[in-house]
PDB file of N, CA and C in Angstrom:
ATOM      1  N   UNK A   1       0.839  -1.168   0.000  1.00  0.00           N
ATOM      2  CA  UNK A   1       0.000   0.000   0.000  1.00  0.00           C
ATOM      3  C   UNK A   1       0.889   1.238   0.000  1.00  0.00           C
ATOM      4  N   UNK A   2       0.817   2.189  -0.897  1.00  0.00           N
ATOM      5  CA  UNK A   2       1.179   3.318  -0.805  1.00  0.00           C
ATOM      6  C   UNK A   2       0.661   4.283  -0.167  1.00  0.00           C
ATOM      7  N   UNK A   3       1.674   5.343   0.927  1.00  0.00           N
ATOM      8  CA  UNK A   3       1.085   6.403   1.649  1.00  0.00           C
ATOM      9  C   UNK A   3       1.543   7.648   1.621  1.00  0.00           C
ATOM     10  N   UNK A   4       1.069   8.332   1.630  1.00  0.00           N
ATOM     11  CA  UNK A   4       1.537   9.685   1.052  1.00  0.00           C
ATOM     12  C   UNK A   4       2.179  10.223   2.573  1.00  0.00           C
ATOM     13  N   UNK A   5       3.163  10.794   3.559  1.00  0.00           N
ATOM     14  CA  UNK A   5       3.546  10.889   4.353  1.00  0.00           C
ATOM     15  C   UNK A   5       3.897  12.428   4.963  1.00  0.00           C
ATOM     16  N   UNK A   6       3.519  13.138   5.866  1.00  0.00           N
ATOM     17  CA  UNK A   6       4.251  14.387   5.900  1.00  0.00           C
ATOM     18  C   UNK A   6       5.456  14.635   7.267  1.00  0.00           C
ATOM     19  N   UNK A   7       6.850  14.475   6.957  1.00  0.00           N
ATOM     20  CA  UNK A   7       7.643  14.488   8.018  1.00  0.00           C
ATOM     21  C   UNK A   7       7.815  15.795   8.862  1.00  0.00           C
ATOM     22  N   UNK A   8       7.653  16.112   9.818  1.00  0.00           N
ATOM     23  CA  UNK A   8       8.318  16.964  10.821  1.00  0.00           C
ATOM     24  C   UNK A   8       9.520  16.463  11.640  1.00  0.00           C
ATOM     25  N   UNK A   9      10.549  16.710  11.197  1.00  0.00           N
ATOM     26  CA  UNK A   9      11.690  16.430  11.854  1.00  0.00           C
ATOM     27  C   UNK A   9      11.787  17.598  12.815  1.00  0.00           C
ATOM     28  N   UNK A  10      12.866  17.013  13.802  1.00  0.00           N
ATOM     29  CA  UNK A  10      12.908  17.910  15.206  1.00  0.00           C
ATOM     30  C   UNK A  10      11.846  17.824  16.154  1.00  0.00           C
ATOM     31  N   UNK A  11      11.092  16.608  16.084  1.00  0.00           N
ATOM     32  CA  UNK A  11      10.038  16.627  16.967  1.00  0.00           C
ATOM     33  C   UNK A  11      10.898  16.777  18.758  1.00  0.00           C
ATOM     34  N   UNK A  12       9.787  16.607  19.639  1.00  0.00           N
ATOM     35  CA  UNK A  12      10.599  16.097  21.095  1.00  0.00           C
ATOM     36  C   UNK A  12      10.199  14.726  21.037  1.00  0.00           C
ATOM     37  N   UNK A  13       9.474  14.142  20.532  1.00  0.00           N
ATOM     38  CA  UNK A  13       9.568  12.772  20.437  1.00  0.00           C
ATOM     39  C   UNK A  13       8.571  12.493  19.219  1.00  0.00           C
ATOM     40  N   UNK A  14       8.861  10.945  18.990  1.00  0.00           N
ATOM     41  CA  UNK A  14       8.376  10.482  17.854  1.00  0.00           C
ATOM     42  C   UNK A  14       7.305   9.909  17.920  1.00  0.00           C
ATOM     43  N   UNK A  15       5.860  10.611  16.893  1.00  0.00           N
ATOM     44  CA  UNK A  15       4.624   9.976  16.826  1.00  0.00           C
ATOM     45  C   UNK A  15       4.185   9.966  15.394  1.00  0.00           C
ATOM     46  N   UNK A  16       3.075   9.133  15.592  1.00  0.00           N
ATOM     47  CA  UNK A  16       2.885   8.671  13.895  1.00  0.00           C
ATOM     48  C   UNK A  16       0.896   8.949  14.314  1.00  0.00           C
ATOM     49  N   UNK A  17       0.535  10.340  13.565  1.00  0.00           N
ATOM     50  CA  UNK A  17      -0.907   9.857  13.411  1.00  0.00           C
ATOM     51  C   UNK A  17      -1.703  11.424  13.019  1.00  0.00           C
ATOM     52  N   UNK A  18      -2.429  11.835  12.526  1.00  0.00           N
ATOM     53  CA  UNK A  18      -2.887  13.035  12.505  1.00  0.00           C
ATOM     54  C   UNK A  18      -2.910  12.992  10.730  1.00  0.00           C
ATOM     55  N   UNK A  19      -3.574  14.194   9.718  1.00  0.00           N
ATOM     56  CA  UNK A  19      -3.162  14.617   8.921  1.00  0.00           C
ATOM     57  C   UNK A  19      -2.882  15.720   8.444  1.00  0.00           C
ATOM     58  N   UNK A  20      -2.574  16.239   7.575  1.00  0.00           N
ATOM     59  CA  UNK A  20      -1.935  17.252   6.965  1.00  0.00           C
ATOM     60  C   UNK A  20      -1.990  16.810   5.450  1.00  0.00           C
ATOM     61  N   UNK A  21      -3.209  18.044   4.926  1.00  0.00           N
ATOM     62  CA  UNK A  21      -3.465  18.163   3.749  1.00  0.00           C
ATOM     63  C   UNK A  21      -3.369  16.580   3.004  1.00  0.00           C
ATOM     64  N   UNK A  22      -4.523  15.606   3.751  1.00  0.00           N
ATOM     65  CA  UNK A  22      -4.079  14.412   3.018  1.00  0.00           C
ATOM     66  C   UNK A  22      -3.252  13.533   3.502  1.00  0.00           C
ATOM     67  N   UNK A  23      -2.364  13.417   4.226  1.00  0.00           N
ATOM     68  CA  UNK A  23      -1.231  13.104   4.631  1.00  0.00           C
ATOM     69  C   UNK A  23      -0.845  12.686   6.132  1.00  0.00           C
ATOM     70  N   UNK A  24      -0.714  11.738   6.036  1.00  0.00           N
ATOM     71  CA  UNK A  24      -0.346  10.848   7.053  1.00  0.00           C
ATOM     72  C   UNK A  24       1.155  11.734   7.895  1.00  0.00           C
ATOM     73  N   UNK A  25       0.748  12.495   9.109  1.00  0.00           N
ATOM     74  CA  UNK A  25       1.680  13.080   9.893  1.00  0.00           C
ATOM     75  C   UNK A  25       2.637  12.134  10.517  1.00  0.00           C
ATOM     76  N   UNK A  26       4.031  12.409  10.652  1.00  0.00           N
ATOM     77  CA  UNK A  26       5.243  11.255  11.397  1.00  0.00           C
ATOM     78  C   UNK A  26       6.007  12.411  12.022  1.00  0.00           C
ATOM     79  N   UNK A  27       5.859  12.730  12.910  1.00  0.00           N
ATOM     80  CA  UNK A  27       6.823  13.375  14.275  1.00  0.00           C
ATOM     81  C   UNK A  27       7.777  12.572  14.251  1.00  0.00           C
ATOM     82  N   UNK A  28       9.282  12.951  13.915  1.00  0.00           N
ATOM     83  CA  UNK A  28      10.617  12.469  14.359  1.00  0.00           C
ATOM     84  C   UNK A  28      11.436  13.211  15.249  1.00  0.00           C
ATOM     85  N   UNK A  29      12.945  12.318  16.029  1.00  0.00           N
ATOM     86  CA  UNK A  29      13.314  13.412  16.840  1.00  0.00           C
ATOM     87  C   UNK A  29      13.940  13.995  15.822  1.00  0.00           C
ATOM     88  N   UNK A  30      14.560  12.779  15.250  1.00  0.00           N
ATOM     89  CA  UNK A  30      15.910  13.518  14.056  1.00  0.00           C
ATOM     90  C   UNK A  30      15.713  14.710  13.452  1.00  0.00           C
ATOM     91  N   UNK A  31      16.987  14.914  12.991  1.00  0.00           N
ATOM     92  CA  UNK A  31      17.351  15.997  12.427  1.00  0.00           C
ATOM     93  C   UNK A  31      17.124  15.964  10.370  1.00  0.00           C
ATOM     94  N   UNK A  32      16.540  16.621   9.744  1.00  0.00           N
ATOM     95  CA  UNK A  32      16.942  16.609   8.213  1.00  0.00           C
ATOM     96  C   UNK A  32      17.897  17.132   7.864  1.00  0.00           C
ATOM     97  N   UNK A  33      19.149  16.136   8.134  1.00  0.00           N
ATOM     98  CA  UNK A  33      20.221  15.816   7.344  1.00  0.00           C
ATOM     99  C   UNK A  33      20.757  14.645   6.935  1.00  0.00           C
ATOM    100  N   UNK A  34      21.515  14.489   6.406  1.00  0.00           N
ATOM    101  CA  UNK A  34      21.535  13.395   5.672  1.00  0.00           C
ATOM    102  C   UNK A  34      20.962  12.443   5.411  1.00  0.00           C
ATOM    103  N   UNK A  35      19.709  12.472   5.313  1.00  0.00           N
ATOM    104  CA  UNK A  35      18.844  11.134   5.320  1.00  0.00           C
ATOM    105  C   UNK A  35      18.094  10.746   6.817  1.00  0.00           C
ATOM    106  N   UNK A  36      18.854  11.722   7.600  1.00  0.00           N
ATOM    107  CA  UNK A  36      17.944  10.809   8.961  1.00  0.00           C
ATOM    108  C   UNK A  36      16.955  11.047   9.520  1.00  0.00           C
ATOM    109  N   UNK A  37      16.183  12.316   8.799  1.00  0.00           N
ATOM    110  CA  UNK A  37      14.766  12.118   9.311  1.00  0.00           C
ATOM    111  C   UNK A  37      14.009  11.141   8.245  1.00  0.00           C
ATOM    112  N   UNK A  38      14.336  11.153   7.205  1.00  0.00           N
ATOM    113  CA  UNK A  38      13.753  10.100   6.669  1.00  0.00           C
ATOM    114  C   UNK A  38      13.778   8.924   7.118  1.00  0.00           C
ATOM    115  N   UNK A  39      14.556   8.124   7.325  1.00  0.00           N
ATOM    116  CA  UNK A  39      15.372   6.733   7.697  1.00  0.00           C
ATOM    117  C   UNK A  39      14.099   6.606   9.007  1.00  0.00           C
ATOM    118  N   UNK A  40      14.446   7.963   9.925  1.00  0.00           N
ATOM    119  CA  UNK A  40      13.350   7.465  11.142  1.00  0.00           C
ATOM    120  C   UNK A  40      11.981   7.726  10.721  1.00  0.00           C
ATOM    121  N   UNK A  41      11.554   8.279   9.986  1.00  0.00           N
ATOM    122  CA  UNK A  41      10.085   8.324   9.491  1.00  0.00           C
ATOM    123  C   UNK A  41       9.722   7.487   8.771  1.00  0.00           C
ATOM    124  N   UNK A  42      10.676   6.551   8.121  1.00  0.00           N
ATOM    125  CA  UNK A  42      10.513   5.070   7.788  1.00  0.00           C
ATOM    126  C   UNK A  42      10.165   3.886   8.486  1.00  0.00           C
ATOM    127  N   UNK A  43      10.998   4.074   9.929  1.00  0.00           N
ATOM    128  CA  UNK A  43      10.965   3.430  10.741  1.00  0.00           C
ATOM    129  C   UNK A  43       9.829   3.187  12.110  1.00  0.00           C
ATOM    130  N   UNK A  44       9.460   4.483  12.093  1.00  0.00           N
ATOM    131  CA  UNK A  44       7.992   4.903  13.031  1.00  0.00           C
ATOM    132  C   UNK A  44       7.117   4.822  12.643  1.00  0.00           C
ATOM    133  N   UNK A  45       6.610   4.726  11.034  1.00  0.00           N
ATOM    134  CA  UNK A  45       5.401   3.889  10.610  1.00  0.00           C
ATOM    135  C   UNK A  45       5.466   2.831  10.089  1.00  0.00           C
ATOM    136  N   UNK A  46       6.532   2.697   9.976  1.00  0.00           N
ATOM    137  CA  UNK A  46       6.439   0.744   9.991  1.00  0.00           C
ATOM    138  C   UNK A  46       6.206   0.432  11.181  1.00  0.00           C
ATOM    139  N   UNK A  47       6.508   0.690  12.359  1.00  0.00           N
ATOM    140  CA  UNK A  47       6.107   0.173  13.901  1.00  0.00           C
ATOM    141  C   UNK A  47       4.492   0.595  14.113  1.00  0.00           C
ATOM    142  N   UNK A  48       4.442   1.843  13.839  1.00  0.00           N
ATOM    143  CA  UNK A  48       2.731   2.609  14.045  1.00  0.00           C
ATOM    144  C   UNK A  48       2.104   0.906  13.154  1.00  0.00           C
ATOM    145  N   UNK A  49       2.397   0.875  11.997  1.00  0.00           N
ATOM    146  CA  UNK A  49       1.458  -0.148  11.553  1.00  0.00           C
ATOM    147  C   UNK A  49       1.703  -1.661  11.892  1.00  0.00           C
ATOM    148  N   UNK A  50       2.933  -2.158  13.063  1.00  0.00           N
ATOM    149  CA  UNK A  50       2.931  -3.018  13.276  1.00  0.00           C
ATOM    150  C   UNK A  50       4.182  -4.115  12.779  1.00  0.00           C
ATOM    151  N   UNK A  51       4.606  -3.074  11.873  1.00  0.00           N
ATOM    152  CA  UNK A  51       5.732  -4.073  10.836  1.00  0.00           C
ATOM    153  C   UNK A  51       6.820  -4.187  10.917  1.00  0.00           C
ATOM    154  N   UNK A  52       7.748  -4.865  10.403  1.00  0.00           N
ATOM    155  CA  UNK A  52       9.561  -4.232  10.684  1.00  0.00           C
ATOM    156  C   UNK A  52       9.827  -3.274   9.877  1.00  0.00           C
ATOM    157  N   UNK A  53      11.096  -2.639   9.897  1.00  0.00           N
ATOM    158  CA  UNK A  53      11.105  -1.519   9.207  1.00  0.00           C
ATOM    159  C   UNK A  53      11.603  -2.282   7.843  1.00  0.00           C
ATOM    160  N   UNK A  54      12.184  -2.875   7.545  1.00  0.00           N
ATOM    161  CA  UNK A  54      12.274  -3.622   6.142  1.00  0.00           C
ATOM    162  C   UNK A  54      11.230  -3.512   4.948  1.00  0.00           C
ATOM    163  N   UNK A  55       9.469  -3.425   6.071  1.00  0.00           N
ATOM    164  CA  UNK A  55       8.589  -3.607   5.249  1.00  0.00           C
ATOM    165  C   UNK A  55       8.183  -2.083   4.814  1.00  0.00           C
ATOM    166  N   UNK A  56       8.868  -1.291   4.949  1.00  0.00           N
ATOM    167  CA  UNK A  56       8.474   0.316   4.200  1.00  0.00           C
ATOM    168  C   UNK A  56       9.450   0.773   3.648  1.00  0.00           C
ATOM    169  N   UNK A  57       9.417   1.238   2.589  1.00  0.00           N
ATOM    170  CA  UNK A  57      10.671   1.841   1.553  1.00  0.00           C
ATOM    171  C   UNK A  57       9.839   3.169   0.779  1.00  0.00           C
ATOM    172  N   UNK A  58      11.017   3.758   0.520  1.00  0.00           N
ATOM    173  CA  UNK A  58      10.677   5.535   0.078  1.00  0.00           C
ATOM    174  C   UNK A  58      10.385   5.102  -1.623  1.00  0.00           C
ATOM    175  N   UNK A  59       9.235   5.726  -1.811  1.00  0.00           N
ATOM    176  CA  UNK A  59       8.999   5.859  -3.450  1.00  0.00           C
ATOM    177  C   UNK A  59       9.565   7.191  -4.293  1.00  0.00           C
ATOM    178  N   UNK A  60       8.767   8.327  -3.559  1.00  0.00           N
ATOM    179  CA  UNK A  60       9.414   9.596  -3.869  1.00  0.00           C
ATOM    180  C   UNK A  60       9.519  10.680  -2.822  1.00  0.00           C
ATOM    181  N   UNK A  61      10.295  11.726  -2.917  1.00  0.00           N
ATOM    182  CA  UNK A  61      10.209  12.429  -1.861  1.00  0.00           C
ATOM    183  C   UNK A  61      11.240  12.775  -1.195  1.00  0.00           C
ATOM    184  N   UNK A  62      12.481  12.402  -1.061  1.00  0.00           N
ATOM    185  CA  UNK A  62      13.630  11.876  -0.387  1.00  0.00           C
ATOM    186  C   UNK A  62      14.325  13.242  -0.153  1.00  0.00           C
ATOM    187  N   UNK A  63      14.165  14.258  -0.582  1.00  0.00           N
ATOM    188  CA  UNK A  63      14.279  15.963  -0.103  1.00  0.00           C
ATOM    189  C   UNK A  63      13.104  16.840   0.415  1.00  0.00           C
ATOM    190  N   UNK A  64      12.470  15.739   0.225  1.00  0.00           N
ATOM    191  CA  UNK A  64      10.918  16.619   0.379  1.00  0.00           C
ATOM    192  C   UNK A  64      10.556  16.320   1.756  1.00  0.00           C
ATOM    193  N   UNK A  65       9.593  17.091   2.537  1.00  0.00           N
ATOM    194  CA  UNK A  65       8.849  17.360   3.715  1.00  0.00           C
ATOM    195  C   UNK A  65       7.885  16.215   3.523  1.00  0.00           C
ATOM    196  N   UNK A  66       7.331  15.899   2.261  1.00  0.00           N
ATOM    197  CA  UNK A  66       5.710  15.303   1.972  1.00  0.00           C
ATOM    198  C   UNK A  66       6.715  14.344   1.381  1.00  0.00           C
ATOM    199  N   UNK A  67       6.594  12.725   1.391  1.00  0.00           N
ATOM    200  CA  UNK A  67       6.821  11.847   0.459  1.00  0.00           C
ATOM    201  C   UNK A  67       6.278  10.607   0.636  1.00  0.00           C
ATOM    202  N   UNK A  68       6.017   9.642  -0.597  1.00  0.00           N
ATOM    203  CA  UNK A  68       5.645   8.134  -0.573  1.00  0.00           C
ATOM    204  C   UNK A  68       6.045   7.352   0.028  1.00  0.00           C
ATOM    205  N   UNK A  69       5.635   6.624   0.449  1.00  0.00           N
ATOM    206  CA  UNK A  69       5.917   5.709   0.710  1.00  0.00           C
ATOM    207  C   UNK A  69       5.410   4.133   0.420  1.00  0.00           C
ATOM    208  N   UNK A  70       6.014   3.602   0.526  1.00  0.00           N
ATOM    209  CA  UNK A  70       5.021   1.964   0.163  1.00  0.00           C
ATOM    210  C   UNK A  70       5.413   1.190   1.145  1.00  0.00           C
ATOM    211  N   UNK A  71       4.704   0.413   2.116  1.00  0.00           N
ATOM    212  CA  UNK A  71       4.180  -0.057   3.204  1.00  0.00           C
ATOM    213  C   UNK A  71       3.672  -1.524   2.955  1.00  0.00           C
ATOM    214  N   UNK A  72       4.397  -2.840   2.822  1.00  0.00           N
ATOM    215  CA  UNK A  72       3.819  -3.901   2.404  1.00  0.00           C
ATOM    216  C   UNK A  72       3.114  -4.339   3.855  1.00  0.00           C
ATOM    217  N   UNK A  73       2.165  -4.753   3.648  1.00  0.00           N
ATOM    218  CA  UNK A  73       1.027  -5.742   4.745  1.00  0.00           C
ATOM    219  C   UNK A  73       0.522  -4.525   5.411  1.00  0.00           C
ATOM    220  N   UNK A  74       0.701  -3.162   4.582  1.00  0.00           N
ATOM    221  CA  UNK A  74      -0.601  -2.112   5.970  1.00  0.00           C
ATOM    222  C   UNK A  74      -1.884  -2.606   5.432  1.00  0.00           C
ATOM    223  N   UNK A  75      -2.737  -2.165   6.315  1.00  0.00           N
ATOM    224  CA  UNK A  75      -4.111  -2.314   5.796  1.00  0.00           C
ATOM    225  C   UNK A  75      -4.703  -1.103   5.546  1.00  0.00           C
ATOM    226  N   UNK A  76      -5.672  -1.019   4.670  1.00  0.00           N
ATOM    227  CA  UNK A  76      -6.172   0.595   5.141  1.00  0.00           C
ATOM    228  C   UNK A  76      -6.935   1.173   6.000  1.00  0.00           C
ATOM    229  N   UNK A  77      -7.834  -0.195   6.557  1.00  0.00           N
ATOM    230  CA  UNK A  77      -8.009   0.572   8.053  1.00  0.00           C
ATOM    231  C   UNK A  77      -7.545   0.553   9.043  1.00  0.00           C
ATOM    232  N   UNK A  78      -6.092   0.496   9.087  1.00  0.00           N
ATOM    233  CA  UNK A  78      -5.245   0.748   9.666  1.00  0.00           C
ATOM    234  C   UNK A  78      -4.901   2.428   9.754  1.00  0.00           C
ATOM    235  N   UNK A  79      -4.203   2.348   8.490  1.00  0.00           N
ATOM    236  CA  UNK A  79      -3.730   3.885   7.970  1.00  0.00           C
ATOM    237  C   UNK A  79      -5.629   4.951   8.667  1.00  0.00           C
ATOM    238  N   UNK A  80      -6.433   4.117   8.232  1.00  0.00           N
ATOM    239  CA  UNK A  80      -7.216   5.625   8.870  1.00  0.00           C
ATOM    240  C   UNK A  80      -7.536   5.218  10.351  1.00  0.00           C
ATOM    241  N   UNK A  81      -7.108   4.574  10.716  1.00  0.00           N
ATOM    242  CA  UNK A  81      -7.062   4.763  12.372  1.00  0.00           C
ATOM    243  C   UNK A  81      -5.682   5.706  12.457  1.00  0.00           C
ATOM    244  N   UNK A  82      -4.872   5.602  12.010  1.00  0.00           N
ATOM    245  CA  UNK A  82      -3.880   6.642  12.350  1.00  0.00           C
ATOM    246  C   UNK A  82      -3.887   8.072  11.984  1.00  0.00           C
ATOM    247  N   UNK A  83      -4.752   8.148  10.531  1.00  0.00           N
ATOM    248  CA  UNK A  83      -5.309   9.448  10.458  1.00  0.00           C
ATOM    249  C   UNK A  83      -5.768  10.356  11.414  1.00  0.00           C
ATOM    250  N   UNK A  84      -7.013   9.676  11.739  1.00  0.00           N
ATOM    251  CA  UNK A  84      -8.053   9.998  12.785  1.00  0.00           C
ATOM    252  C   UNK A  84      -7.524  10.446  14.024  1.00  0.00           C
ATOM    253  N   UNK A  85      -6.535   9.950  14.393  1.00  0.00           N
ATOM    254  CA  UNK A  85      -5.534   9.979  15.938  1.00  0.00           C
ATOM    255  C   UNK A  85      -5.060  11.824  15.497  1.00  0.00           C
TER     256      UNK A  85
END
Protein backbone atom coordinates (compact mmCIF):
# COMPACT_ATOMS: atom_id res chain seq x y z
CA UNK A 1 0.00 0.00 0.00
CA UNK A 2 1.18 3.32 -0.81
CA UNK A 3 1.09 6.40 1.65
CA UNK A 4 1.54 9.68 1.05
CA UNK A 5 3.55 10.89 4.35
CA UNK A 6 4.25 14.39 5.90
CA UNK A 7 7.64 14.49 8.02
CA UNK A 8 8.32 16.96 10.82
CA UNK A 9 11.69 16.43 11.85
CA UNK A 10 12.91 17.91 15.21
CA UNK A 11 10.04 16.63 16.97
CA UNK A 12 10.60 16.10 21.09
CA UNK A 13 9.57 12.77 20.44
CA UNK A 14 8.38 10.48 17.85
CA UNK A 15 4.62 9.98 16.83
CA UNK A 16 2.88 8.67 13.89
CA UNK A 17 -0.91 9.86 13.41
CA UNK A 18 -2.89 13.03 12.50
CA UNK A 19 -3.16 14.62 8.92
CA UNK A 20 -1.94 17.25 6.97
CA UNK A 21 -3.47 18.16 3.75
CA UNK A 22 -4.08 14.41 3.02
CA UNK A 23 -1.23 13.10 4.63
CA UNK A 24 -0.35 10.85 7.05
CA UNK A 25 1.68 13.08 9.89
CA UNK A 26 5.24 11.25 11.40
CA UNK A 27 6.82 13.38 14.28
CA UNK A 28 10.62 12.47 14.36
CA UNK A 29 13.31 13.41 16.84
CA UNK A 30 15.91 13.52 14.06
CA UNK A 31 17.35 16.00 12.43
CA UNK A 32 16.94 16.61 8.21
CA UNK A 33 20.22 15.82 7.34
CA UNK A 34 21.54 13.39 5.67
CA UNK A 35 18.84 11.13 5.32
CA UNK A 36 17.94 10.81 8.96
CA UNK A 37 14.77 12.12 9.31
CA UNK A 38 13.75 10.10 6.67
CA UNK A 39 15.37 6.73 7.70
CA UNK A 40 13.35 7.47 11.14
CA UNK A 41 10.09 8.32 9.49
CA UNK A 42 10.51 5.07 7.79
CA UNK A 43 10.97 3.43 10.74
CA UNK A 44 7.99 4.90 13.03
CA UNK A 45 5.40 3.89 10.61
CA UNK A 46 6.44 0.74 9.99
CA UNK A 47 6.11 0.17 13.90
CA UNK A 48 2.73 2.61 14.04
CA UNK A 49 1.46 -0.15 11.55
CA UNK A 50 2.93 -3.02 13.28
CA UNK A 51 5.73 -4.07 10.84
CA UNK A 52 9.56 -4.23 10.68
CA UNK A 53 11.11 -1.52 9.21
CA UNK A 54 12.27 -3.62 6.14
CA UNK A 55 8.59 -3.61 5.25
CA UNK A 56 8.47 0.32 4.20
CA UNK A 57 10.67 1.84 1.55
CA UNK A 58 10.68 5.53 0.08
CA UNK A 59 9.00 5.86 -3.45
CA UNK A 60 9.41 9.60 -3.87
CA UNK A 61 10.21 12.43 -1.86
CA UNK A 62 13.63 11.88 -0.39
CA UNK A 63 14.28 15.96 -0.10
CA UNK A 64 10.92 16.62 0.38
CA UNK A 65 8.85 17.36 3.71
CA UNK A 66 5.71 15.30 1.97
CA UNK A 67 6.82 11.85 0.46
CA UNK A 68 5.64 8.13 -0.57
CA UNK A 69 5.92 5.71 0.71
CA UNK A 70 5.02 1.96 0.16
CA UNK A 71 4.18 -0.06 3.20
CA UNK A 72 3.82 -3.90 2.40
CA UNK A 73 1.03 -5.74 4.74
CA UNK A 74 -0.60 -2.11 5.97
CA UNK A 75 -4.11 -2.31 5.80
CA UNK A 76 -6.17 0.60 5.14
CA UNK A 77 -8.01 0.57 8.05
CA UNK A 78 -5.24 0.75 9.67
CA UNK A 79 -3.73 3.89 7.97
CA UNK A 80 -7.22 5.62 8.87
CA UNK A 81 -7.06 4.76 12.37
CA UNK A 82 -3.88 6.64 12.35
CA UNK A 83 -5.31 9.45 10.46
CA UNK A 84 -8.05 10.00 12.78
CA UNK A 85 -5.53 9.98 15.94
Amino acid sequence: MRVTIRVRPGASRATVGGSYDGALVVRVTARAVDGQATEAALRAVAEAFGLRRRHASLVSGASSRTKIIEVDGATPSALDALLAR
